[in-house]
N, C-alpha and C. Protein backbone atom coordinates (compact mmCIF):
# COMPACT_ATOMS: atom_id res chain seq x y z
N UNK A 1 10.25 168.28 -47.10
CA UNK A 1 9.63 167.15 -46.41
C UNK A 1 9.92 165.85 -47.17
N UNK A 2 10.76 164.79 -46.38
CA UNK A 2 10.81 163.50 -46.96
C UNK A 2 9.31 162.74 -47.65
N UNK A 3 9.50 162.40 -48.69
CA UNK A 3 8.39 161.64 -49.77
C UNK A 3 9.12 160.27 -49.70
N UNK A 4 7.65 159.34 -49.74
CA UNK A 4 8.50 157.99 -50.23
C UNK A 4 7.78 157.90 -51.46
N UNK A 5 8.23 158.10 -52.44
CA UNK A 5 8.18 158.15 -53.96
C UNK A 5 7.70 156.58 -54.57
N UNK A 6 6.68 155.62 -55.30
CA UNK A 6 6.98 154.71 -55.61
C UNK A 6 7.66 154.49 -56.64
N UNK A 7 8.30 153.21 -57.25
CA UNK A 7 8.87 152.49 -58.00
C UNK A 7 8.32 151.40 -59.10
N UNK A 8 7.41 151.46 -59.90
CA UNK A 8 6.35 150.26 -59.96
C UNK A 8 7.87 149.38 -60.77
N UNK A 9 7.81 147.75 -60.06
CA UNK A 9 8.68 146.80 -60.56
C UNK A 9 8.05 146.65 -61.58
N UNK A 10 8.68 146.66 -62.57
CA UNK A 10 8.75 146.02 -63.96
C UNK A 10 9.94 145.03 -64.00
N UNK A 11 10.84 144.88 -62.99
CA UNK A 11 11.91 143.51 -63.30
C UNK A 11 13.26 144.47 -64.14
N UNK A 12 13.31 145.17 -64.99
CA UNK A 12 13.73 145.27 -66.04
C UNK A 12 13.94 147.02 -65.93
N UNK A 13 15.16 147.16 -64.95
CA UNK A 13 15.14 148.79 -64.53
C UNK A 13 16.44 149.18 -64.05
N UNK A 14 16.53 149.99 -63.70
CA UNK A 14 17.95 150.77 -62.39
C UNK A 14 17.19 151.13 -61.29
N UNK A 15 16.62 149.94 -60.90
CA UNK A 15 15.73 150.45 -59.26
C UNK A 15 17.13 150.94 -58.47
N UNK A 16 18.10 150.48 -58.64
CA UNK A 16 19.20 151.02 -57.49
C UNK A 16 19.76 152.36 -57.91
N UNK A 17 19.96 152.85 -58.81
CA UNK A 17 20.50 153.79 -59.67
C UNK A 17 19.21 155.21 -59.15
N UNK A 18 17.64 154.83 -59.22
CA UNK A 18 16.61 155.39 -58.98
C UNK A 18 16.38 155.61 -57.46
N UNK A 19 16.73 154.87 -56.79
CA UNK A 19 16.30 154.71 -55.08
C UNK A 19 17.48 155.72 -54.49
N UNK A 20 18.88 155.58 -55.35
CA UNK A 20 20.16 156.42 -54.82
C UNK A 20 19.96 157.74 -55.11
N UNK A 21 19.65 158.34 -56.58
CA UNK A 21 19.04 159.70 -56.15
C UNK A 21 18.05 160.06 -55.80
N UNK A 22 16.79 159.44 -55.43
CA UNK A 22 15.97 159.96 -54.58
C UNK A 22 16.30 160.13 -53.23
N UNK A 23 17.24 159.23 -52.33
CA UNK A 23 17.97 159.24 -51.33
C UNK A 23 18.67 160.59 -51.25
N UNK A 24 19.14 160.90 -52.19
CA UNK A 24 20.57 162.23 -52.37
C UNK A 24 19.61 163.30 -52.30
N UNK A 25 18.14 163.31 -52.92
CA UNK A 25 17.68 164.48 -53.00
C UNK A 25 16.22 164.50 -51.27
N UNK A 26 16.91 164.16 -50.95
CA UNK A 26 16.05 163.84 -49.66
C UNK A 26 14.76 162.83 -49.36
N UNK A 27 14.45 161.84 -49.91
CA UNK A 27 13.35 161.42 -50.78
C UNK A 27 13.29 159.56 -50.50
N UNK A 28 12.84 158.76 -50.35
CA UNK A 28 12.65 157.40 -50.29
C UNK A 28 11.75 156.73 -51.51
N UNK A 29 12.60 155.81 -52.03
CA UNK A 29 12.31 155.15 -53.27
C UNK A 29 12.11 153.75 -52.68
N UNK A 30 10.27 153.64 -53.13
CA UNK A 30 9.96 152.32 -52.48
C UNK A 30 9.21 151.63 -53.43
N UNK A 31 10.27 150.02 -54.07
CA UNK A 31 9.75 149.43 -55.05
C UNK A 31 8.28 148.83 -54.73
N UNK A 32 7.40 148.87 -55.52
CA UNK A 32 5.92 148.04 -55.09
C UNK A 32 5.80 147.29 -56.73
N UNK A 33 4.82 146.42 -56.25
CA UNK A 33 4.62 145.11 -57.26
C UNK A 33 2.61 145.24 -57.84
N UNK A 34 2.43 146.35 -57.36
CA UNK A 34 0.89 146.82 -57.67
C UNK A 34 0.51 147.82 -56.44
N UNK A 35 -0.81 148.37 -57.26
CA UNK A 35 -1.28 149.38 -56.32
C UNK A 35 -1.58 150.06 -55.10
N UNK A 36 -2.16 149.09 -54.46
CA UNK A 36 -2.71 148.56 -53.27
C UNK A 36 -2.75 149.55 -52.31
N UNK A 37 -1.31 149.73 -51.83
CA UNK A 37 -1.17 150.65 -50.82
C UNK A 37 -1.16 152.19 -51.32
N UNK A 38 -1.03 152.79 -52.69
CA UNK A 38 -0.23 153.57 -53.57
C UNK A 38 -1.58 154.96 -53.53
N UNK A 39 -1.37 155.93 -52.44
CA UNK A 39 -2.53 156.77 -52.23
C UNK A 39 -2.54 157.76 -53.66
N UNK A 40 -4.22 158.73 -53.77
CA UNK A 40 -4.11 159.11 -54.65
C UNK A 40 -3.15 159.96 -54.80
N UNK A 41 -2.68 160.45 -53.71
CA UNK A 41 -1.93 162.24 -54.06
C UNK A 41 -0.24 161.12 -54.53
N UNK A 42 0.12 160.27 -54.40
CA UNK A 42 1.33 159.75 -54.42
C UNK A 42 2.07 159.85 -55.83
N UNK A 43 3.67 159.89 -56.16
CA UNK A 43 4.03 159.78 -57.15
C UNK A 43 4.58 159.01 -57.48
N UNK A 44 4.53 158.33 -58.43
CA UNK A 44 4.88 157.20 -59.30
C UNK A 44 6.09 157.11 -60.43
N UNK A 45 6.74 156.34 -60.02
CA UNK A 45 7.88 156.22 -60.93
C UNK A 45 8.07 154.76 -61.92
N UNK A 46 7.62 154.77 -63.07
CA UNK A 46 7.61 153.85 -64.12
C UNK A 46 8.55 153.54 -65.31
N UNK A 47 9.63 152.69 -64.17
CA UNK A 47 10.75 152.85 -65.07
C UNK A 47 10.83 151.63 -66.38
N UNK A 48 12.05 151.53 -67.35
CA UNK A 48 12.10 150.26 -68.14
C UNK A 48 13.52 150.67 -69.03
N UNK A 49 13.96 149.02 -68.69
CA UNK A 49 15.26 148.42 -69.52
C UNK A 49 15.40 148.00 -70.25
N UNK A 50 15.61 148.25 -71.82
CA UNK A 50 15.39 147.25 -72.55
C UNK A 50 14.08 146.85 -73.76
N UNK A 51 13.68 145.85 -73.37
CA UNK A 51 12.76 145.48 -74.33
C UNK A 51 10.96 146.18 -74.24
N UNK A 52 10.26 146.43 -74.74
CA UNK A 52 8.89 146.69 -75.31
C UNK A 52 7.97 145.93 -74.95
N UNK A 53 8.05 144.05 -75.08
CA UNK A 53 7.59 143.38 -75.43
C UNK A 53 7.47 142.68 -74.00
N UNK A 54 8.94 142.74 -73.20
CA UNK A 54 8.82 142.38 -71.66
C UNK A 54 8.80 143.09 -70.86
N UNK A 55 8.40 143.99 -71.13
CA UNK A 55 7.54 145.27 -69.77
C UNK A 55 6.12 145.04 -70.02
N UNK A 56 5.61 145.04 -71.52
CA UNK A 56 3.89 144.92 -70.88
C UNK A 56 4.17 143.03 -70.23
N UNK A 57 4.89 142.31 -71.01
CA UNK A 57 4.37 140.90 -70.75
C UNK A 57 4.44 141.22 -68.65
N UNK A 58 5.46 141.41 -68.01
CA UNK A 58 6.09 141.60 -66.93
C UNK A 58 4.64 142.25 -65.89
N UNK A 59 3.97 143.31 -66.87
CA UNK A 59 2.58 143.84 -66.28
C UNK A 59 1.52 143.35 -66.11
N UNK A 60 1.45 142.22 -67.89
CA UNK A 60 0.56 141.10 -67.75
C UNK A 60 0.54 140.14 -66.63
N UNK A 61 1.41 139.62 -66.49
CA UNK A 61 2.07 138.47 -65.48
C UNK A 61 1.25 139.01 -64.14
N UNK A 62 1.84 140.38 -63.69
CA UNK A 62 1.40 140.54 -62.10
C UNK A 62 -0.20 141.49 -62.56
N UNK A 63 -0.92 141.08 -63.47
CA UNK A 63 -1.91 141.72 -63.52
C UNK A 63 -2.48 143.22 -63.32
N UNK A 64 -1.03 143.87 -64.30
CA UNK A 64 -1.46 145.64 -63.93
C UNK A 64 -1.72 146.15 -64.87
N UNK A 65 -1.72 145.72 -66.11
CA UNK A 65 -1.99 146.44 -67.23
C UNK A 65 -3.52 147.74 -67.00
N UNK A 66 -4.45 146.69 -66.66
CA UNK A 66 -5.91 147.93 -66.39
C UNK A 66 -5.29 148.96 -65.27
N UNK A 67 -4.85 147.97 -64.27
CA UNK A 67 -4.80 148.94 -63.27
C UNK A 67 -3.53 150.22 -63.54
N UNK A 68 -2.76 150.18 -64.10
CA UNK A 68 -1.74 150.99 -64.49
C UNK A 68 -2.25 151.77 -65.88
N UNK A 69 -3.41 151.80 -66.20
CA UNK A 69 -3.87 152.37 -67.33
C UNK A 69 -4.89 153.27 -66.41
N UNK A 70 -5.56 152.63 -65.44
CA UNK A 70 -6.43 153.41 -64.45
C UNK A 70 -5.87 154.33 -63.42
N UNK A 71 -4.35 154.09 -63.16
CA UNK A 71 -4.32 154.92 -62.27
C UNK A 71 -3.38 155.95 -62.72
N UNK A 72 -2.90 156.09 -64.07
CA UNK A 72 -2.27 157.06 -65.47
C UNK A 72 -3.63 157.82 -65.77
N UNK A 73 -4.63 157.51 -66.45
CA UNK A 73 -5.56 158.26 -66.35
C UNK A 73 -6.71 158.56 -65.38
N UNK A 74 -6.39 158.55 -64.24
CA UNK A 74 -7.17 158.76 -62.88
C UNK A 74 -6.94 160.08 -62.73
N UNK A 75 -5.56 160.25 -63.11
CA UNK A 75 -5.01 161.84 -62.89
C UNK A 75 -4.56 162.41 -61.47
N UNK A 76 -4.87 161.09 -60.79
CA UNK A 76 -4.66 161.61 -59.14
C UNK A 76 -3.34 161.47 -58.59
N UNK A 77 -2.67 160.60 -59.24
CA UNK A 77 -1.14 160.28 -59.11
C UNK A 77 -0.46 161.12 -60.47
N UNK A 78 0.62 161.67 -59.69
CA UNK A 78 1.96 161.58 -61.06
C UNK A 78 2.70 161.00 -61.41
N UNK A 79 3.54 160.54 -62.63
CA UNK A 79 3.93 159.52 -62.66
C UNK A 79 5.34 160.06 -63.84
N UNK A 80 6.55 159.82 -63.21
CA UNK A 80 7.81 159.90 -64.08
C UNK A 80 7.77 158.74 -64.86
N UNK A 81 7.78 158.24 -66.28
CA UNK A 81 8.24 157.09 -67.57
C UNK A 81 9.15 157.33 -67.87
N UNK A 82 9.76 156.31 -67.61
CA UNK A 82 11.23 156.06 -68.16
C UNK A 82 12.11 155.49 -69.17
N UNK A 83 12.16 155.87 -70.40
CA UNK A 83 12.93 155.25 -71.37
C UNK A 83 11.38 153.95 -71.87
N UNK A 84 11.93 152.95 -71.80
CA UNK A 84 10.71 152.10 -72.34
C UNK A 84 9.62 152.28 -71.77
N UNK A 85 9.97 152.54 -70.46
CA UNK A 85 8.71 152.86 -69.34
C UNK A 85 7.53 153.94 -69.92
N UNK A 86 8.73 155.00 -70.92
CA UNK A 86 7.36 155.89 -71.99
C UNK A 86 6.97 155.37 -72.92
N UNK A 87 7.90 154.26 -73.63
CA UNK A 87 7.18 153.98 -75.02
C UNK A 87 5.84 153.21 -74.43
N UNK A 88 5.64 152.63 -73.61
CA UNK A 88 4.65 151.46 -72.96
C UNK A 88 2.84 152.52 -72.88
N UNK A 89 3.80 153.65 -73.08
CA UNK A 89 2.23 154.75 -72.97
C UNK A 89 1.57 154.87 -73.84
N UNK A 90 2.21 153.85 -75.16
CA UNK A 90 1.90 154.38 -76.20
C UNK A 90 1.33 153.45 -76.88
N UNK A 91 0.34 153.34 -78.30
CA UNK A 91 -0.70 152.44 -78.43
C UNK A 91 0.60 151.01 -78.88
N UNK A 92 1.53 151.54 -79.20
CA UNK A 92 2.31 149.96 -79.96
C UNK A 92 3.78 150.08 -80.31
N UNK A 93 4.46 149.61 -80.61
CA UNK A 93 5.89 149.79 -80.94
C UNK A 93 6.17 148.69 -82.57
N UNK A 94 7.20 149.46 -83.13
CA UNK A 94 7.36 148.30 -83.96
C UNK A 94 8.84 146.90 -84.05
N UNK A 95 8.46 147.12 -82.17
CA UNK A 95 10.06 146.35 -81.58
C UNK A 95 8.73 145.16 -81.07
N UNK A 96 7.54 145.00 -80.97
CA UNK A 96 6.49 144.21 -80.88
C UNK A 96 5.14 144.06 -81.35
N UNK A 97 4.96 142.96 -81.54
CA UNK A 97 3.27 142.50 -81.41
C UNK A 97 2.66 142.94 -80.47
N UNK A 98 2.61 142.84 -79.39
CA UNK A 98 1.91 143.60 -77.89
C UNK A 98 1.71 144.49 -78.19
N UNK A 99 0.19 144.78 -78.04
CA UNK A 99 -0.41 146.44 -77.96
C UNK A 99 1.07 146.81 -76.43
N UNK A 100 0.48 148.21 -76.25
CA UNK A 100 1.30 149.11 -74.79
C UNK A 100 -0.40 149.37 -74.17
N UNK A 101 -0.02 149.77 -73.50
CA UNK A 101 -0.75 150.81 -72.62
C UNK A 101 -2.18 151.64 -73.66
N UNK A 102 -1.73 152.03 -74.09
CA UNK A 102 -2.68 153.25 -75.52
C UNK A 102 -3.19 153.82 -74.68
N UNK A 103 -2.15 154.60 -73.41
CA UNK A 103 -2.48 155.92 -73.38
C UNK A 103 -2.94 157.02 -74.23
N UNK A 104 -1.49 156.96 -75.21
CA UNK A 104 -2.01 157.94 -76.42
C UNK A 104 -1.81 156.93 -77.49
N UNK A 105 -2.40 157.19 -78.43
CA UNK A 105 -2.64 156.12 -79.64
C UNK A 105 -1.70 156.20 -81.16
N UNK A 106 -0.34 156.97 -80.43
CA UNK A 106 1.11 156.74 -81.28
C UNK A 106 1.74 155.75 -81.49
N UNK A 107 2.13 155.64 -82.25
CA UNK A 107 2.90 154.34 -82.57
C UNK A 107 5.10 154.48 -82.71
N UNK A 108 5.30 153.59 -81.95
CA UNK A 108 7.01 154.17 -81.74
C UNK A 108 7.39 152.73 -83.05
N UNK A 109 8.42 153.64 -83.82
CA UNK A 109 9.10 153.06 -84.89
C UNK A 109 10.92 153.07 -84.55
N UNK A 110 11.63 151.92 -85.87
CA UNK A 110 12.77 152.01 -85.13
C UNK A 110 13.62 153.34 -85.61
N UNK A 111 14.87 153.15 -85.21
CA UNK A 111 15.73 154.21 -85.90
C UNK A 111 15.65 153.54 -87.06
N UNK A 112 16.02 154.31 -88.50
CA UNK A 112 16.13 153.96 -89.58
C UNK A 112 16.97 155.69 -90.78
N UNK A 113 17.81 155.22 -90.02
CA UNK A 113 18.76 156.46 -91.01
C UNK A 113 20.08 155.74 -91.15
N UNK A 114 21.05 156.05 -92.22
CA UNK A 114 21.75 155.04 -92.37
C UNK A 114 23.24 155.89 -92.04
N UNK A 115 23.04 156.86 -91.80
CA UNK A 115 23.68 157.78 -91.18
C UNK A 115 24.31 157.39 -89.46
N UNK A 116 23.22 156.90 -88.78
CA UNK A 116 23.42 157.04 -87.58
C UNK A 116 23.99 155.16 -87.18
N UNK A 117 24.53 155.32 -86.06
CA UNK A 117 24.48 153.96 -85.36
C UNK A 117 22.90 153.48 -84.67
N UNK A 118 22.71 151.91 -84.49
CA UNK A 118 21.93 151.74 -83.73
C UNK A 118 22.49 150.92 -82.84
N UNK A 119 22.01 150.98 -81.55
CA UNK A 119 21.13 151.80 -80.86
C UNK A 119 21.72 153.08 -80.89
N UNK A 120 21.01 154.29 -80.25
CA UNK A 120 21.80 155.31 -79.75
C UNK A 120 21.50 155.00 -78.61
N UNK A 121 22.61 155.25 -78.40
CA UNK A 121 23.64 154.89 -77.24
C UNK A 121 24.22 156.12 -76.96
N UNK A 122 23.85 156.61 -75.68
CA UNK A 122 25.37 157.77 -75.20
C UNK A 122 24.44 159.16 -75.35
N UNK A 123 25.51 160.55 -75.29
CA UNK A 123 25.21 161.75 -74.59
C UNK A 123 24.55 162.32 -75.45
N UNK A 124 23.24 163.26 -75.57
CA UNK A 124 22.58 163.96 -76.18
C UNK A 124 21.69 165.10 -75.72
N UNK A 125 21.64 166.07 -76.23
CA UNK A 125 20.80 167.17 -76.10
C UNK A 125 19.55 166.62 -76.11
N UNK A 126 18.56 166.93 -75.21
CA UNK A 126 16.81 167.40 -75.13
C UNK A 126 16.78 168.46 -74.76
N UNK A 127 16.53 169.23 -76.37
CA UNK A 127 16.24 170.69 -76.96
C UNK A 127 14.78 170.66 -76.01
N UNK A 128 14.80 172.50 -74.63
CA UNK A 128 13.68 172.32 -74.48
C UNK A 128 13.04 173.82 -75.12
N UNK A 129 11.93 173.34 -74.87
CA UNK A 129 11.06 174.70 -75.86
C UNK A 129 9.68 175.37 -75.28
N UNK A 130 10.00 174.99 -74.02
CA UNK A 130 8.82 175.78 -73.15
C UNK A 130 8.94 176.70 -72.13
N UNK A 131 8.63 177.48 -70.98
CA UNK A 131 8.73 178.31 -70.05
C UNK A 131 8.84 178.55 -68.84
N UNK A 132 9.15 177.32 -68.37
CA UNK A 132 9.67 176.57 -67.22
C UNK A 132 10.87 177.29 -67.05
N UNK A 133 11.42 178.49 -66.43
CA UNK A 133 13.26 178.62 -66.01
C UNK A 133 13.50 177.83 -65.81
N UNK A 134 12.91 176.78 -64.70
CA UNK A 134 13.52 175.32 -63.96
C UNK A 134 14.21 174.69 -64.51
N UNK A 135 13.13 174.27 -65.57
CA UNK A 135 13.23 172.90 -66.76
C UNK A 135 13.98 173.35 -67.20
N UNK A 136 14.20 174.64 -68.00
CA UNK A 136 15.09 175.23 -68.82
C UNK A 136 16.55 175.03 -68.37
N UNK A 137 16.68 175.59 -67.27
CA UNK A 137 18.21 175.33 -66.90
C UNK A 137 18.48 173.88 -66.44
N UNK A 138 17.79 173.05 -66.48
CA UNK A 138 17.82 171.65 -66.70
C UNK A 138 18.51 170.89 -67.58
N UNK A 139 17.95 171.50 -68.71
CA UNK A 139 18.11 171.02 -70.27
C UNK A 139 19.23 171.65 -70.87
N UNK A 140 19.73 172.29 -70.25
CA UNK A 140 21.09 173.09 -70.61
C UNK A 140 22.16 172.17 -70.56
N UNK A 141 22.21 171.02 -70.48
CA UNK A 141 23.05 169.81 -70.44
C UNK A 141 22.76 168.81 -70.68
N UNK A 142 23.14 167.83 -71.29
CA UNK A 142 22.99 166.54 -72.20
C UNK A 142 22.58 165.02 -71.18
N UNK A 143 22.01 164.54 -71.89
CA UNK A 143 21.06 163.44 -71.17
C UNK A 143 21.39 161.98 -71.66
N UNK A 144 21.21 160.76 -71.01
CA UNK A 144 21.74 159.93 -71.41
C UNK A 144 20.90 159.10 -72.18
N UNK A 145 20.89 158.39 -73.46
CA UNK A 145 20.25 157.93 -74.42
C UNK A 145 20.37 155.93 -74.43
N UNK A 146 19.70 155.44 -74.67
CA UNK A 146 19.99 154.25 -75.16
C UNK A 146 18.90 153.23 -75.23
N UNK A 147 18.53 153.05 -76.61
CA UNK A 147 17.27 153.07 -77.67
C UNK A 147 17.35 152.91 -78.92
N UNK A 148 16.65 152.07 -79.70
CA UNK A 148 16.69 151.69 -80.90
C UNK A 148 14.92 151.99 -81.58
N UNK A 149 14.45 152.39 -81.00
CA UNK A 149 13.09 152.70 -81.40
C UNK A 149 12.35 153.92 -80.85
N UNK A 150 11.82 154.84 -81.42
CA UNK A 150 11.94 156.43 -81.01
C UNK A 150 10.47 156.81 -81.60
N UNK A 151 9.84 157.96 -80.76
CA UNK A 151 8.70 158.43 -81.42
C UNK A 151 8.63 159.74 -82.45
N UNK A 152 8.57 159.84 -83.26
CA UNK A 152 8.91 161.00 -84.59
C UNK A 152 7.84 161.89 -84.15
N UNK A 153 6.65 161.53 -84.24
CA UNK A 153 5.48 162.57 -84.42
C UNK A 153 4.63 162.14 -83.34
N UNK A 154 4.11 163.23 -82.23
CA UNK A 154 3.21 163.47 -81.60
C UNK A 154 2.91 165.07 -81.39
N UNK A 155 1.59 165.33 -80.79
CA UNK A 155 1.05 166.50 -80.45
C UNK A 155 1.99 167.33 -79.95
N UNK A 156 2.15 168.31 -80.45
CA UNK A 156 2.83 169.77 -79.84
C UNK A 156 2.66 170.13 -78.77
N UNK A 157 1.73 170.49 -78.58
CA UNK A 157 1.49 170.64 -76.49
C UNK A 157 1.80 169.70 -75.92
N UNK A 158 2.26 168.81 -76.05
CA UNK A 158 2.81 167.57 -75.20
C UNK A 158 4.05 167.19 -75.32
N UNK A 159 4.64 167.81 -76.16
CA UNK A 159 6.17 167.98 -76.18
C UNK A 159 7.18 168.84 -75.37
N UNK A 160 7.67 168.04 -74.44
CA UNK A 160 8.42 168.87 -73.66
C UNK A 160 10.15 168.89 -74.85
N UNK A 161 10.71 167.90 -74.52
CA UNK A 161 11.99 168.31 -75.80
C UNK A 161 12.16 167.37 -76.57
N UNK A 162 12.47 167.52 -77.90
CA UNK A 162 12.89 167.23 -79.17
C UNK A 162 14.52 167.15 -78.99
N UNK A 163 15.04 166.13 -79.55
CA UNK A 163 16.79 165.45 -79.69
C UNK A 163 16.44 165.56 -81.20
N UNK A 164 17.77 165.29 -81.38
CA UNK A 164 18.34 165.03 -82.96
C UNK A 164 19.17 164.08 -82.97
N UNK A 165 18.96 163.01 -83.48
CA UNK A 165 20.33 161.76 -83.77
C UNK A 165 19.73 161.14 -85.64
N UNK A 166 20.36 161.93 -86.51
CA UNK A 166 19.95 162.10 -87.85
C UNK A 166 19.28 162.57 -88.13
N UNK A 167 17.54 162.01 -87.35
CA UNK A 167 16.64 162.71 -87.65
C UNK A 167 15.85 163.25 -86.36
N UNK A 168 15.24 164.47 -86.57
CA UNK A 168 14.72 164.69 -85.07
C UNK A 168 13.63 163.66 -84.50
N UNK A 169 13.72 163.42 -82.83
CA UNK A 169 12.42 162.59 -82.30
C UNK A 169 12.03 163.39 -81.13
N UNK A 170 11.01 162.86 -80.65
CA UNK A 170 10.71 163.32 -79.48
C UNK A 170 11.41 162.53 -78.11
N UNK A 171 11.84 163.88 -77.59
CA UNK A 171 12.78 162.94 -76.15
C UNK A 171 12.28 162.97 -75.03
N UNK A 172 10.99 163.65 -74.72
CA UNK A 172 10.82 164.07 -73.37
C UNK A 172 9.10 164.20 -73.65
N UNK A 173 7.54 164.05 -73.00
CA UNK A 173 6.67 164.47 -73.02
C UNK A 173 5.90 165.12 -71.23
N UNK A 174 5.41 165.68 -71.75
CA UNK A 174 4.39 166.23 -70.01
C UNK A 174 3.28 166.46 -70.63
N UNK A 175 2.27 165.80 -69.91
CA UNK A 175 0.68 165.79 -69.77
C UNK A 175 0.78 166.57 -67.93
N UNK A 176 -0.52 166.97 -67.69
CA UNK A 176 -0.74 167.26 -66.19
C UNK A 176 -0.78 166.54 -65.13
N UNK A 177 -0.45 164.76 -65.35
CA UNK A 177 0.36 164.21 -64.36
C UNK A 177 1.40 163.17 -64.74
N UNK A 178 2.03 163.58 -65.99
CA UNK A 178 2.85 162.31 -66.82
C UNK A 178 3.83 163.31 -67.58
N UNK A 179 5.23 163.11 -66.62
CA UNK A 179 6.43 163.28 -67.36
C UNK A 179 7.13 161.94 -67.58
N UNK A 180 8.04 162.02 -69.09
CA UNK A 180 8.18 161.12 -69.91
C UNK A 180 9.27 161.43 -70.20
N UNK A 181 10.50 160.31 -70.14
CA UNK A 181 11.96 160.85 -71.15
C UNK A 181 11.97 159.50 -71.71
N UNK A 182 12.66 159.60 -72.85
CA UNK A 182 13.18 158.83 -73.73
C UNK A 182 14.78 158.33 -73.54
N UNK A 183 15.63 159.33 -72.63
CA UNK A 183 16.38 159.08 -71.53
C UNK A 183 16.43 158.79 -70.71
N UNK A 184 17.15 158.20 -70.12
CA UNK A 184 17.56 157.55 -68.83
C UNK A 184 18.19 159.21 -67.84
N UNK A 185 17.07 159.51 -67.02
CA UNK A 185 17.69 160.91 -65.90
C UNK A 185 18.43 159.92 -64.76
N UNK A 186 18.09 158.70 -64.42
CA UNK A 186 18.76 158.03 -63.68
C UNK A 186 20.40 157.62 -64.05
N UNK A 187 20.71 158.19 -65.02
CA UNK A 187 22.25 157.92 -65.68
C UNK A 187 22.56 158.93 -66.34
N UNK A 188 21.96 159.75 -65.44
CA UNK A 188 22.51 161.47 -66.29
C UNK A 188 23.12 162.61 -65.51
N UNK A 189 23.92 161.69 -64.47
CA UNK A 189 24.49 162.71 -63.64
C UNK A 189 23.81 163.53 -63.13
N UNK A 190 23.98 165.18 -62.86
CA UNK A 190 23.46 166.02 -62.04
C UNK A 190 21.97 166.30 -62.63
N UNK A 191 22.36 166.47 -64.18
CA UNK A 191 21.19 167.41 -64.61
C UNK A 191 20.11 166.08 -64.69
N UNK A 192 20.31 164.97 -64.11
CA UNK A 192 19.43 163.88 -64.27
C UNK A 192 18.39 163.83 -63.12
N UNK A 193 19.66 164.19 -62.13
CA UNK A 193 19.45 164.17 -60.46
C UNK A 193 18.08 165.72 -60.31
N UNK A 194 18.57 166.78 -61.39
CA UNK A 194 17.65 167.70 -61.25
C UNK A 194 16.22 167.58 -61.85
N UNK A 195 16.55 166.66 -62.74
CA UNK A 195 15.11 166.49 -62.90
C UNK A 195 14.47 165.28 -62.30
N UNK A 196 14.53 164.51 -61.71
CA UNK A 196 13.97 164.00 -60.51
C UNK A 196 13.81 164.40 -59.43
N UNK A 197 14.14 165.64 -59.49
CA UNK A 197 14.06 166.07 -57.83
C UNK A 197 12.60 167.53 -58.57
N UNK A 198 12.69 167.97 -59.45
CA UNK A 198 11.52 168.18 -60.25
C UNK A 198 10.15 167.52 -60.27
N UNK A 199 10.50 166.24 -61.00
CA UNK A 199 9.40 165.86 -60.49
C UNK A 199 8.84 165.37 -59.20
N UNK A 200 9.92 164.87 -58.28
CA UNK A 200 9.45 165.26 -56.92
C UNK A 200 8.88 166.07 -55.92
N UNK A 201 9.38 167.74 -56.01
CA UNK A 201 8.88 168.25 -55.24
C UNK A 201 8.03 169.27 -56.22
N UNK A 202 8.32 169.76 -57.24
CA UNK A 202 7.68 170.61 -58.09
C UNK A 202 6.54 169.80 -58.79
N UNK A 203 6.48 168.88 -60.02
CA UNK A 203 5.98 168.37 -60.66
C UNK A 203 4.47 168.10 -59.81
């Protein structure tokens, strides 16, 4: 059954990149600028490009910060985060002054190994480690990265997969209505396309 999936604008995304595979996987990707119309059972897609500092300002501006904190923990919607779109869940970054969201009350730091390039940039494993076949054969192929600030340590049950680029981080999280990559699935080819269509009809 066709879904029209939302998009919350943040300015600062691949709304076209996002709207084309939801299209491919049978599905309508419809950008909105706040809640309003956005029913409880609906799913939510919270994407971000870029910077930390201009996704909350971008939320401030159109006045969603509460409301995008209320309707993340309402629990009645699900909601895919995307790349910055997850760090924003998180109490702070050290790419800004701006609190995030403080969903959860982690703090994202930068890369700092002298080993690696920054940003990472480009193809990488998200090692998964749970019981999902789905997910599993998901993760059996490499995901697209590009990020200079990463979360090291959070809760174990909320870890869907762990990457390695020097040092291990967390690449991926799921709560019971909040999946999270640290990748871009919108620039990850098939196995990107499969997990959006995951959290579409499964999730």
């Amino acid at each position: 059954m066709k879904k029209k999936i939302k998009i919350l604008n943040t300015e600062f995304a691949n709304f076209g990149s996002i709207k084309n595979i939801l299209k491919k996987i049978g599905h309508e990707g419809v950008l909105i600028d706040n809640f309003d119309d956005v029913e409880d059972y609906e799913k939510i897609i919270l994407p971000g490009v870029g910077n930390f500092e201009n996704i909350m300002g971008i939320l401030k501006k159109k006045n969603l910060i509460e409301n995008t904190k209320r309707k993340i923990l309402g629990k009645k919607n699900k909601f895919l985060c995307i790349c910055v779109g997850m760090q924003i869940l998180f109490n702070s970054s050290e790419e800004s002054k701006v609190p995030g969201l403080s969903i959860f009350p982690d703090k994202l730091v930068k890369i700092n190994n002298p080993i690696v390039r920054v940003p990472h940039q480009g193809w990488n494993f998200a090692v998964y480690n749970k019981n999902n076949t789905t997910l599993k054969n998901i993760f059996e192929k490499k995901f697209y990265f590009s990020h200079s600030f990463w979360l090291q340590n959070f809760n174990e049950e909320m870890i869907l997969t762990n990457s390695s680029y020097g040092d291990s981080f967390v690449s991926s999280i799921i709560t019971s209505n909040i999946l999270a990559t640290q990748f871009h699935p919108e620039k990850s080819h098939g196995q990107g396309c499969d997990l959006i269509k995951y959290f579409s009809d499964e999730f």
